[in-house]
PDB file of N, CA and C in Angstrom:
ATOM      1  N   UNK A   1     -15.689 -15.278  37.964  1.00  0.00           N
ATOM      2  CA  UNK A   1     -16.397 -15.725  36.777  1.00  0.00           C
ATOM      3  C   UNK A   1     -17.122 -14.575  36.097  1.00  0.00           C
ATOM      4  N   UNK A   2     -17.345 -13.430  36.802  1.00  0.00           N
ATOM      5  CA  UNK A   2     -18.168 -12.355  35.948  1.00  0.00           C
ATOM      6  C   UNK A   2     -17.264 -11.559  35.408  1.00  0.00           C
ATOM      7  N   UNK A   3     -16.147 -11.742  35.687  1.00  0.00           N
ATOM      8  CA  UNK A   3     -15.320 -10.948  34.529  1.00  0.00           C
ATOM      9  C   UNK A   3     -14.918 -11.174  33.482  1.00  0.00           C
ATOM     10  N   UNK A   4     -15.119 -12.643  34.053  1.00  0.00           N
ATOM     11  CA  UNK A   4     -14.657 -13.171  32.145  1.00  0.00           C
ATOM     12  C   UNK A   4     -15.757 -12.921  31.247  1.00  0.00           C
ATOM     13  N   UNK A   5     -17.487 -13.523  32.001  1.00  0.00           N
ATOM     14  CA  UNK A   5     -18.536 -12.989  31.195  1.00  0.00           C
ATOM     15  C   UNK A   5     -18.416 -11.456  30.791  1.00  0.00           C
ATOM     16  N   UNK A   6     -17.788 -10.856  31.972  1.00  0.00           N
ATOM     17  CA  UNK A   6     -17.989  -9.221  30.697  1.00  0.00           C
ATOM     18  C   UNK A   6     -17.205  -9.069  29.762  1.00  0.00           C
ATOM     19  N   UNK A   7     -15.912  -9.482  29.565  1.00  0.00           N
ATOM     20  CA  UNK A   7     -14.995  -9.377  28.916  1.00  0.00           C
ATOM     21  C   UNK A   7     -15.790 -10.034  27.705  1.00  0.00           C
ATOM     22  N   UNK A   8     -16.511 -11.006  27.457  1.00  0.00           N
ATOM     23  CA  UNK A   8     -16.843 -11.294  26.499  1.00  0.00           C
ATOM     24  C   UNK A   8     -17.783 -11.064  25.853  1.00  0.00           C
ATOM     25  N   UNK A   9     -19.058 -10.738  26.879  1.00  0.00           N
ATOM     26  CA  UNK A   9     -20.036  -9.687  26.365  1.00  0.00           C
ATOM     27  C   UNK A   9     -19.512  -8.280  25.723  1.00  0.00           C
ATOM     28  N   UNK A  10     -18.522  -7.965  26.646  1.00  0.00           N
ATOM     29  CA  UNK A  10     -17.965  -6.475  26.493  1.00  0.00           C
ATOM     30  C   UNK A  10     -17.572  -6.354  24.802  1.00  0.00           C
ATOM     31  N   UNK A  11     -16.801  -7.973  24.499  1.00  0.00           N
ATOM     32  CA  UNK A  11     -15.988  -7.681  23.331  1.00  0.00           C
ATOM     33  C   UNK A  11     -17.082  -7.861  22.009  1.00  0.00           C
ATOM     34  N   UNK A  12     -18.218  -8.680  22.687  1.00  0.00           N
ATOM     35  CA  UNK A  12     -19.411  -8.804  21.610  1.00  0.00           C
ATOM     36  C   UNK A  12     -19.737  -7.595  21.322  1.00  0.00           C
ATOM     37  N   UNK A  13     -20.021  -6.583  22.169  1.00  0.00           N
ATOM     38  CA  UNK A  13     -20.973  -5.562  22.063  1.00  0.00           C
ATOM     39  C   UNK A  13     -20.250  -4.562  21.818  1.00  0.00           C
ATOM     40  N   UNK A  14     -18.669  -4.724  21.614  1.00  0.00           N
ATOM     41  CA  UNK A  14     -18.116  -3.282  21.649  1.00  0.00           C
ATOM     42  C   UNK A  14     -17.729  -3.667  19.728  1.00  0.00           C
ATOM     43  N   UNK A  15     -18.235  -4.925  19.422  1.00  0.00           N
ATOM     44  CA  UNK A  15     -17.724  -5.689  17.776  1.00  0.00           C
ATOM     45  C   UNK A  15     -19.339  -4.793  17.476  1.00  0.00           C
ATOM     46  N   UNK A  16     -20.305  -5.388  18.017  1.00  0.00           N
ATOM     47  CA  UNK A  16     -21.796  -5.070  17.171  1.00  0.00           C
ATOM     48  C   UNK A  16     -21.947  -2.907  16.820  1.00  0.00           C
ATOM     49  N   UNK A  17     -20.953  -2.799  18.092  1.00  0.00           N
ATOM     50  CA  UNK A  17     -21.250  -1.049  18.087  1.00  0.00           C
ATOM     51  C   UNK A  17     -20.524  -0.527  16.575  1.00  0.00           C
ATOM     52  N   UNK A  18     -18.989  -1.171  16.723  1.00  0.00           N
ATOM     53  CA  UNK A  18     -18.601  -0.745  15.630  1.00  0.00           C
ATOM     54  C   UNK A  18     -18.595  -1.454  14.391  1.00  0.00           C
ATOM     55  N   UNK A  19     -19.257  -1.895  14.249  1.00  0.00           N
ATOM     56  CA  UNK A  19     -20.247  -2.484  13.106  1.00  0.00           C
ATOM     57  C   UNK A  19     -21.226  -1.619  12.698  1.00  0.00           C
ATOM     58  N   UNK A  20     -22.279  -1.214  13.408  1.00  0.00           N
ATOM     59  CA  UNK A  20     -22.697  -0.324  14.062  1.00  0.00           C
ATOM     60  C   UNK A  20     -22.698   1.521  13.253  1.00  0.00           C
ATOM     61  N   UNK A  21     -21.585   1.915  13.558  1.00  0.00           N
ATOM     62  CA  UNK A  21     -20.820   3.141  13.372  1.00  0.00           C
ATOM     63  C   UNK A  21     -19.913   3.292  12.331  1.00  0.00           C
ATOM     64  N   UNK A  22     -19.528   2.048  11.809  1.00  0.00           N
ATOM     65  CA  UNK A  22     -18.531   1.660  10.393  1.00  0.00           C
ATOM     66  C   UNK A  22     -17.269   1.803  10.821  1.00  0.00           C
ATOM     67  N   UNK A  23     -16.593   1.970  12.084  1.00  0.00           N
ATOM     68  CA  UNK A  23     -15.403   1.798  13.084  1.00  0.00           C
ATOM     69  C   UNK A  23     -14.815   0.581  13.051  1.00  0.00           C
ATOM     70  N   UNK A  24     -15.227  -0.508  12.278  1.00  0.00           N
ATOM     71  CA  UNK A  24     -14.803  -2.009  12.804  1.00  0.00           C
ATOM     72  C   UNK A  24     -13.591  -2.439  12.127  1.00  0.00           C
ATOM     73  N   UNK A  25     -13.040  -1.446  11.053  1.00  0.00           N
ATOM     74  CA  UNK A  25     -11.869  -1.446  10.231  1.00  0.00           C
ATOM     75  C   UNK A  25     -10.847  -1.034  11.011  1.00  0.00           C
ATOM     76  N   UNK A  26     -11.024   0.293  11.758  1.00  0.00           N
ATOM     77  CA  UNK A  26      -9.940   0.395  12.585  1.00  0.00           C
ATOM     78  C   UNK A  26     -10.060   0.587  14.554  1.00  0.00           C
ATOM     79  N   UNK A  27     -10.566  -0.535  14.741  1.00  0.00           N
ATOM     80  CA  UNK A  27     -10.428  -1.557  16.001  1.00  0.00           C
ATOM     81  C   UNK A  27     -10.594  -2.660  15.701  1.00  0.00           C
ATOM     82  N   UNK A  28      -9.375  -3.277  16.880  1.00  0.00           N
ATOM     83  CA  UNK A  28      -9.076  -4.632  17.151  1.00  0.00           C
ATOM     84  C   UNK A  28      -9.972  -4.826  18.100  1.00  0.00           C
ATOM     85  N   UNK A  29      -9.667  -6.128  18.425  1.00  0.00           N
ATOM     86  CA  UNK A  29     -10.241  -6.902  19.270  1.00  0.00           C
ATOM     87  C   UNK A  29      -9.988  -6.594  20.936  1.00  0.00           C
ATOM     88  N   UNK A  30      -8.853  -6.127  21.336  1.00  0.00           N
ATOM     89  CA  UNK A  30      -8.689  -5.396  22.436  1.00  0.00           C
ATOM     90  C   UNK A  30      -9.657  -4.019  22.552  1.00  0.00           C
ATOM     91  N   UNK A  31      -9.832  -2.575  21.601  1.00  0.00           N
ATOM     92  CA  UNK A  31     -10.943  -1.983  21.701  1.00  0.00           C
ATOM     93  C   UNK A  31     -11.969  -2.361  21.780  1.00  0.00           C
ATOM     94  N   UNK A  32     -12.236  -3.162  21.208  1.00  0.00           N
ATOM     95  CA  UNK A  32     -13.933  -3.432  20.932  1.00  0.00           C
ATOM     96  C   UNK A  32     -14.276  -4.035  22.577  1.00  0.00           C
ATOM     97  N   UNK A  33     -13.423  -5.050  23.451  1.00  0.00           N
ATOM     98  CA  UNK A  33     -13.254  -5.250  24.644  1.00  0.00           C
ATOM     99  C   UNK A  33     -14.022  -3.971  25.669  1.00  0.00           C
ATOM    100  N   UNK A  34     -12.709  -3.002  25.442  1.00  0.00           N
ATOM    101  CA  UNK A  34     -12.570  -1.727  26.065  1.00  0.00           C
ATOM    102  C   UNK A  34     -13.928  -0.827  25.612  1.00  0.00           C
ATOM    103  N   UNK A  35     -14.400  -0.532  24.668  1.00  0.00           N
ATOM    104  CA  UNK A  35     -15.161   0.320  24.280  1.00  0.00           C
ATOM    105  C   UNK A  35     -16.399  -0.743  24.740  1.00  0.00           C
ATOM    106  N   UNK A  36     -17.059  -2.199  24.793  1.00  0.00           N
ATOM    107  CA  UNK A  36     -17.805  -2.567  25.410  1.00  0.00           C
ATOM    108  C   UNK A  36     -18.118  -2.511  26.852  1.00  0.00           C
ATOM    109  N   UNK A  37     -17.251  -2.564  27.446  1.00  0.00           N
ATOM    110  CA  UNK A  37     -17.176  -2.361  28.767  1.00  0.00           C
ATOM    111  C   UNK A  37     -17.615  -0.963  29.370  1.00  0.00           C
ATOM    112  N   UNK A  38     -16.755  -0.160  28.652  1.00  0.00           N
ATOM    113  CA  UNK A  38     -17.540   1.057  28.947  1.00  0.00           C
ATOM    114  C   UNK A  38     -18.672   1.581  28.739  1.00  0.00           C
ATOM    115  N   UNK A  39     -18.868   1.481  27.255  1.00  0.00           N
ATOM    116  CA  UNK A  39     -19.977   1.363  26.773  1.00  0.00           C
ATOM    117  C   UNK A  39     -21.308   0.515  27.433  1.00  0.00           C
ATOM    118  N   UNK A  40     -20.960  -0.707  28.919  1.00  0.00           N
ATOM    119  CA  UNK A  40     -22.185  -0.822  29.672  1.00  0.00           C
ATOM    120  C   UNK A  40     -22.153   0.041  30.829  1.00  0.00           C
ATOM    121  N   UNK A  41     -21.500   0.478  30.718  1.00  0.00           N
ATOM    122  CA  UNK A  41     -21.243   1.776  32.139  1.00  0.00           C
ATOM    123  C   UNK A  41     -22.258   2.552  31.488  1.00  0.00           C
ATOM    124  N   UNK A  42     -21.839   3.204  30.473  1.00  0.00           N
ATOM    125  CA  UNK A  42     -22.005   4.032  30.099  1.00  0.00           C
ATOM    126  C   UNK A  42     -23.862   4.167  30.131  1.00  0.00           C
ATOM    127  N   UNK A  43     -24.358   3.288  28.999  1.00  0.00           N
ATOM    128  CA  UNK A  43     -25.411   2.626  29.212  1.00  0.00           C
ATOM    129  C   UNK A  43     -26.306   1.854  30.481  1.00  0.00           C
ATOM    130  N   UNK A  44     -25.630   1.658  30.941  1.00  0.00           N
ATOM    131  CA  UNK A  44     -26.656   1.345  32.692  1.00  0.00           C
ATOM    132  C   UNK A  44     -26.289   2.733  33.492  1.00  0.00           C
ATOM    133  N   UNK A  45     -25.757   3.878  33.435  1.00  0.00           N
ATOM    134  CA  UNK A  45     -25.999   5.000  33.942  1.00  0.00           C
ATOM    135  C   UNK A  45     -27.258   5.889  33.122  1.00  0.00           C
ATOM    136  N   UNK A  46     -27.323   6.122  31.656  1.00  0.00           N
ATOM    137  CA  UNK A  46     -28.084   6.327  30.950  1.00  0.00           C
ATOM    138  C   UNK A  46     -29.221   5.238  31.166  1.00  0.00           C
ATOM    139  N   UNK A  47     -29.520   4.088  31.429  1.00  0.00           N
ATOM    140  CA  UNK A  47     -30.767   3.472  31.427  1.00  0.00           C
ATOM    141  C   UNK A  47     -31.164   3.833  32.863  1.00  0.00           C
ATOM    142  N   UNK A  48     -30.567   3.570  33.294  1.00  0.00           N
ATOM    143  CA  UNK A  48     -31.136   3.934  35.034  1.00  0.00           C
ATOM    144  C   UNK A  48     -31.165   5.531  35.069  1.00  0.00           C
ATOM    145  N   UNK A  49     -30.737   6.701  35.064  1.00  0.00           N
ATOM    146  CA  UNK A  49     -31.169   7.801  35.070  1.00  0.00           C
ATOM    147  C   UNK A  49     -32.404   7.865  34.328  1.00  0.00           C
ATOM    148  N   UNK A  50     -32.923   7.510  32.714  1.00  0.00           N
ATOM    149  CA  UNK A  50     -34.008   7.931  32.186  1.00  0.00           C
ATOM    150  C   UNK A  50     -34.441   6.951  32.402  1.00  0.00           C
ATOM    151  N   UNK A  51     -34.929   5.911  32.693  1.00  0.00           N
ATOM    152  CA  UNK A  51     -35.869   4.640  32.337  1.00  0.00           C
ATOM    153  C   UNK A  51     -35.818   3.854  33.538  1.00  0.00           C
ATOM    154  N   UNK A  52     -35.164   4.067  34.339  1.00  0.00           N
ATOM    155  CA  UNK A  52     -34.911   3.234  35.609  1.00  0.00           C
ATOM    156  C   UNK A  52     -34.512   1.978  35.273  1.00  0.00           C
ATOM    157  N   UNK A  53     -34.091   1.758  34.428  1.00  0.00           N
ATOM    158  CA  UNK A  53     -33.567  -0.158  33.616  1.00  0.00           C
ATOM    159  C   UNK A  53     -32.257   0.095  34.539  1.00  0.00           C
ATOM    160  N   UNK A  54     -32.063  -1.496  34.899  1.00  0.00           N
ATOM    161  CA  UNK A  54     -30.711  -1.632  35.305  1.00  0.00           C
ATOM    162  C   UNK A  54     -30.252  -2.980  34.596  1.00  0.00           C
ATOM    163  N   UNK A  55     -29.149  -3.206  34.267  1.00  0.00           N
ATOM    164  CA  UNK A  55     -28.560  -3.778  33.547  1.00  0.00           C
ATOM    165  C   UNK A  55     -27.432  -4.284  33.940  1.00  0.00           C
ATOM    166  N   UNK A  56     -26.386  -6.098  33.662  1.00  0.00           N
ATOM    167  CA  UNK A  56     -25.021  -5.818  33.913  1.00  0.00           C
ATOM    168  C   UNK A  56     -24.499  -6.557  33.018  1.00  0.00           C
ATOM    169  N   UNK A  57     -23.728  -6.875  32.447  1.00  0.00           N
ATOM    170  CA  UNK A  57     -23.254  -7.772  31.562  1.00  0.00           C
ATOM    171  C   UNK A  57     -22.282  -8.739  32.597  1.00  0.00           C
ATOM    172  N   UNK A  58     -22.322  -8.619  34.104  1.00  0.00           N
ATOM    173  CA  UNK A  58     -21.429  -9.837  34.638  1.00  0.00           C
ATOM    174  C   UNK A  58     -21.799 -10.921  34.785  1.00  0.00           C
ATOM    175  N   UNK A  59     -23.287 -10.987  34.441  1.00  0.00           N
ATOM    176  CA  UNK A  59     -24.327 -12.055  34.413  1.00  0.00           C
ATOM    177  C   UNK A  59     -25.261 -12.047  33.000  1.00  0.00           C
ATOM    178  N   UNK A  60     -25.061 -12.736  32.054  1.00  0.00           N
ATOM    179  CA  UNK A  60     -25.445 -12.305  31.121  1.00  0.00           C
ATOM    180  C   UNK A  60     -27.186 -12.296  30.589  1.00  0.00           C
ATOM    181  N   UNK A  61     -27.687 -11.067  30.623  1.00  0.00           N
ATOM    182  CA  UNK A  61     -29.108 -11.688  30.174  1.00  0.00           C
ATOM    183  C   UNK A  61     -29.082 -10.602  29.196  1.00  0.00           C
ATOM    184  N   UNK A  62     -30.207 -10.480  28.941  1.00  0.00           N
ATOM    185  CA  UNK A  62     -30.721  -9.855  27.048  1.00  0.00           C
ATOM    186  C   UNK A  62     -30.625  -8.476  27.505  1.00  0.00           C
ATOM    187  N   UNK A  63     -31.393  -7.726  28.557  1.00  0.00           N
ATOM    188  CA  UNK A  63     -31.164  -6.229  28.810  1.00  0.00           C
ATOM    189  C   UNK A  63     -30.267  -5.548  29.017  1.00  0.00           C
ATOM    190  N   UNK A  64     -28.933  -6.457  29.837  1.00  0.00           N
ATOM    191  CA  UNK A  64     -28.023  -6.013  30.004  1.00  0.00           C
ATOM    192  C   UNK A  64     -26.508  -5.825  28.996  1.00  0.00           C
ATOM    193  N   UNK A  65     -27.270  -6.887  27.932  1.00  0.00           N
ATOM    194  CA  UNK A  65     -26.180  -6.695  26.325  1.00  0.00           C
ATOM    195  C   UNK A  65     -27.228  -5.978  25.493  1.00  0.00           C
ATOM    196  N   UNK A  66     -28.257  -5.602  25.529  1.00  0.00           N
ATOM    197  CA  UNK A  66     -28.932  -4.458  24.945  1.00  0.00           C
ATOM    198  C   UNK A  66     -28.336  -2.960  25.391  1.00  0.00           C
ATOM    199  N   UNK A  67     -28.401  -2.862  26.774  1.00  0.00           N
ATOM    200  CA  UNK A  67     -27.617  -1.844  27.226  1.00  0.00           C
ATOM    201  C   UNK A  67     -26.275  -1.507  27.034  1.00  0.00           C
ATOM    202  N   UNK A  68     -25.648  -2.511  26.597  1.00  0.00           N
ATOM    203  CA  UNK A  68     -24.156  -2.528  26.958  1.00  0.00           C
ATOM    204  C   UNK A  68     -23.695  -2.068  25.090  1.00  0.00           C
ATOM    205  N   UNK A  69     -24.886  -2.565  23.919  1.00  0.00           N
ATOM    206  CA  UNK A  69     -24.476  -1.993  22.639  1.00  0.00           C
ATOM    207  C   UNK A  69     -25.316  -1.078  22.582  1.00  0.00           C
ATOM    208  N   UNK A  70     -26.167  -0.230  23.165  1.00  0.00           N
ATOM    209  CA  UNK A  70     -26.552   0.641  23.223  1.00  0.00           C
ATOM    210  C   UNK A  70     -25.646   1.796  23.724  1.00  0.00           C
ATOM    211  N   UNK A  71     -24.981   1.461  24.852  1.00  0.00           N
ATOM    212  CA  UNK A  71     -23.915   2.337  25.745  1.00  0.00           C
ATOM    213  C   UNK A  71     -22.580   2.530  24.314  1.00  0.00           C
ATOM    214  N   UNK A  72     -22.367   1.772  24.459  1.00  0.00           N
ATOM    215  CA  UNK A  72     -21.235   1.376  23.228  1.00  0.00           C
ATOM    216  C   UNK A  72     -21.252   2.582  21.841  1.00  0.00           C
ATOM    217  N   UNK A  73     -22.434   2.577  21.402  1.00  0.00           N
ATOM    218  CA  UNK A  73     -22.435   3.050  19.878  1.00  0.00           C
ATOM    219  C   UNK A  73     -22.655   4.137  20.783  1.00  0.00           C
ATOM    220  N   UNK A  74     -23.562   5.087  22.053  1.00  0.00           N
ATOM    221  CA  UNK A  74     -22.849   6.156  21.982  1.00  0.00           C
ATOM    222  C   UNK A  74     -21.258   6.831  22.200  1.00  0.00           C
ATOM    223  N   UNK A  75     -20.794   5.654  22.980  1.00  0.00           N
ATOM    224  CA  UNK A  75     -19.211   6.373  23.288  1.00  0.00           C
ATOM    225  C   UNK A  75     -18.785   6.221  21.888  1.00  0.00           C
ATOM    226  N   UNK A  76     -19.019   5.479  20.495  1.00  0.00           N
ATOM    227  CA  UNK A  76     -18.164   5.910  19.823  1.00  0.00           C
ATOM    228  C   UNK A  76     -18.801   6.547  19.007  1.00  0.00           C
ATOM    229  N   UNK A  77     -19.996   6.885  18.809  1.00  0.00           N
ATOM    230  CA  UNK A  77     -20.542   8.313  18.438  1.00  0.00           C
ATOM    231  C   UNK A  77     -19.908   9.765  19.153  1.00  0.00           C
ATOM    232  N   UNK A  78     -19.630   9.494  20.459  1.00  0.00           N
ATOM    233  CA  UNK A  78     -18.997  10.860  20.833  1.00  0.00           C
ATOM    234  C   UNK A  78     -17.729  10.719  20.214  1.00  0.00           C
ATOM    235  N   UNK A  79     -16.743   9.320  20.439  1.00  0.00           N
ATOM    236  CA  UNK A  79     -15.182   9.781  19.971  1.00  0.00           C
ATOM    237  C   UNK A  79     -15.514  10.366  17.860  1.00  0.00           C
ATOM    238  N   UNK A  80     -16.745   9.677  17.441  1.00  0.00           N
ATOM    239  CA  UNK A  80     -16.503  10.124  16.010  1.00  0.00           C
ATOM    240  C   UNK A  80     -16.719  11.462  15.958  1.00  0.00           C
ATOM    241  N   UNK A  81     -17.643  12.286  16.748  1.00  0.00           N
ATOM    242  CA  UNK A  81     -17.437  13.590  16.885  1.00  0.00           C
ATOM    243  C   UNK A  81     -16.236  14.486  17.447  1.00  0.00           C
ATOM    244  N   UNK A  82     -15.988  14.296  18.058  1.00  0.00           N
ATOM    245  CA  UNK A  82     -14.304  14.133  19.015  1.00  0.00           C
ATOM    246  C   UNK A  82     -12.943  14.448  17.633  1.00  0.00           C
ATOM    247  N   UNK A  83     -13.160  13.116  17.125  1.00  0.00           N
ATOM    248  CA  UNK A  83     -12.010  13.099  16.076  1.00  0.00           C
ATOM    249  C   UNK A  83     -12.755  13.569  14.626  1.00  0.00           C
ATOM    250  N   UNK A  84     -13.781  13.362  14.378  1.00  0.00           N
ATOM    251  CA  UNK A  84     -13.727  13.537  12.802  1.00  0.00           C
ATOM    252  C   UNK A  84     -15.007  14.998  12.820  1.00  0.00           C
ATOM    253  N   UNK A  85     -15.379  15.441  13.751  1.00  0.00           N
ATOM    254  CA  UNK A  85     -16.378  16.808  14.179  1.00  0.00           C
ATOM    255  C   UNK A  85     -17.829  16.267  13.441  1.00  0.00           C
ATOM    256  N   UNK A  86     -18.189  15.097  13.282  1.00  0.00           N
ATOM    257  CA  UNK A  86     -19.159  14.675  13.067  1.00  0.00           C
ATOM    258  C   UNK A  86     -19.646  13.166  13.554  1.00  0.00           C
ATOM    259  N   UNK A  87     -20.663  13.444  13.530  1.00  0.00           N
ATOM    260  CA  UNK A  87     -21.602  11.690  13.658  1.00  0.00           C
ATOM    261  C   UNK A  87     -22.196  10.370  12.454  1.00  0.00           C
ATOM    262  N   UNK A  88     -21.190   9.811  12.678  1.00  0.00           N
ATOM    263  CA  UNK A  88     -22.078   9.209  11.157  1.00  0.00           C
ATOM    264  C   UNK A  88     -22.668   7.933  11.380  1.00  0.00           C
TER     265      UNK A  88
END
């Protein structure tokens, strides 16, 4: 059952990032999945190294989809630097 909750948190939060970043034109609904998911990795390694927050989206509460579009808009802040040599 917690995978389906992430999958759907994942796909919320990987929609709000690139919304977010102005990315939402070119990702589907499978990225936004993928880039959420990581994007709470990403983000509960970054909250727990500086802030000690821990977070998960397999159980859904408010810190852990705070973290998870927080995690999010940076991974695609790095790929917009990555591909286009800037942040916007």
């Amino acid at each position: 059952m917690g995978w389906i909750i992430a999958i759907i948190v994942g796909g919320v939060a990987g929609w709000l990032a690139s919304l977010v970043m102005a990315r939402d034109a070119s990702m589907g609904i499978f990225w936004n999945i993928i880039v959420g998911i990581i994007g709470a990795l990403i983000g509960n390694f970054l909250a727990g190294a500086l802030f000690g927050i821990e977070g998960t989206i397999q159980s859904f509460n408010l810190t852990g989809f705070i973290i998870a579009i927080v995690g999010a808009i940076v991974l695609l802040g790095i790929a917009n630097l990555v591909q286009r040599g800037r942040v916007r």
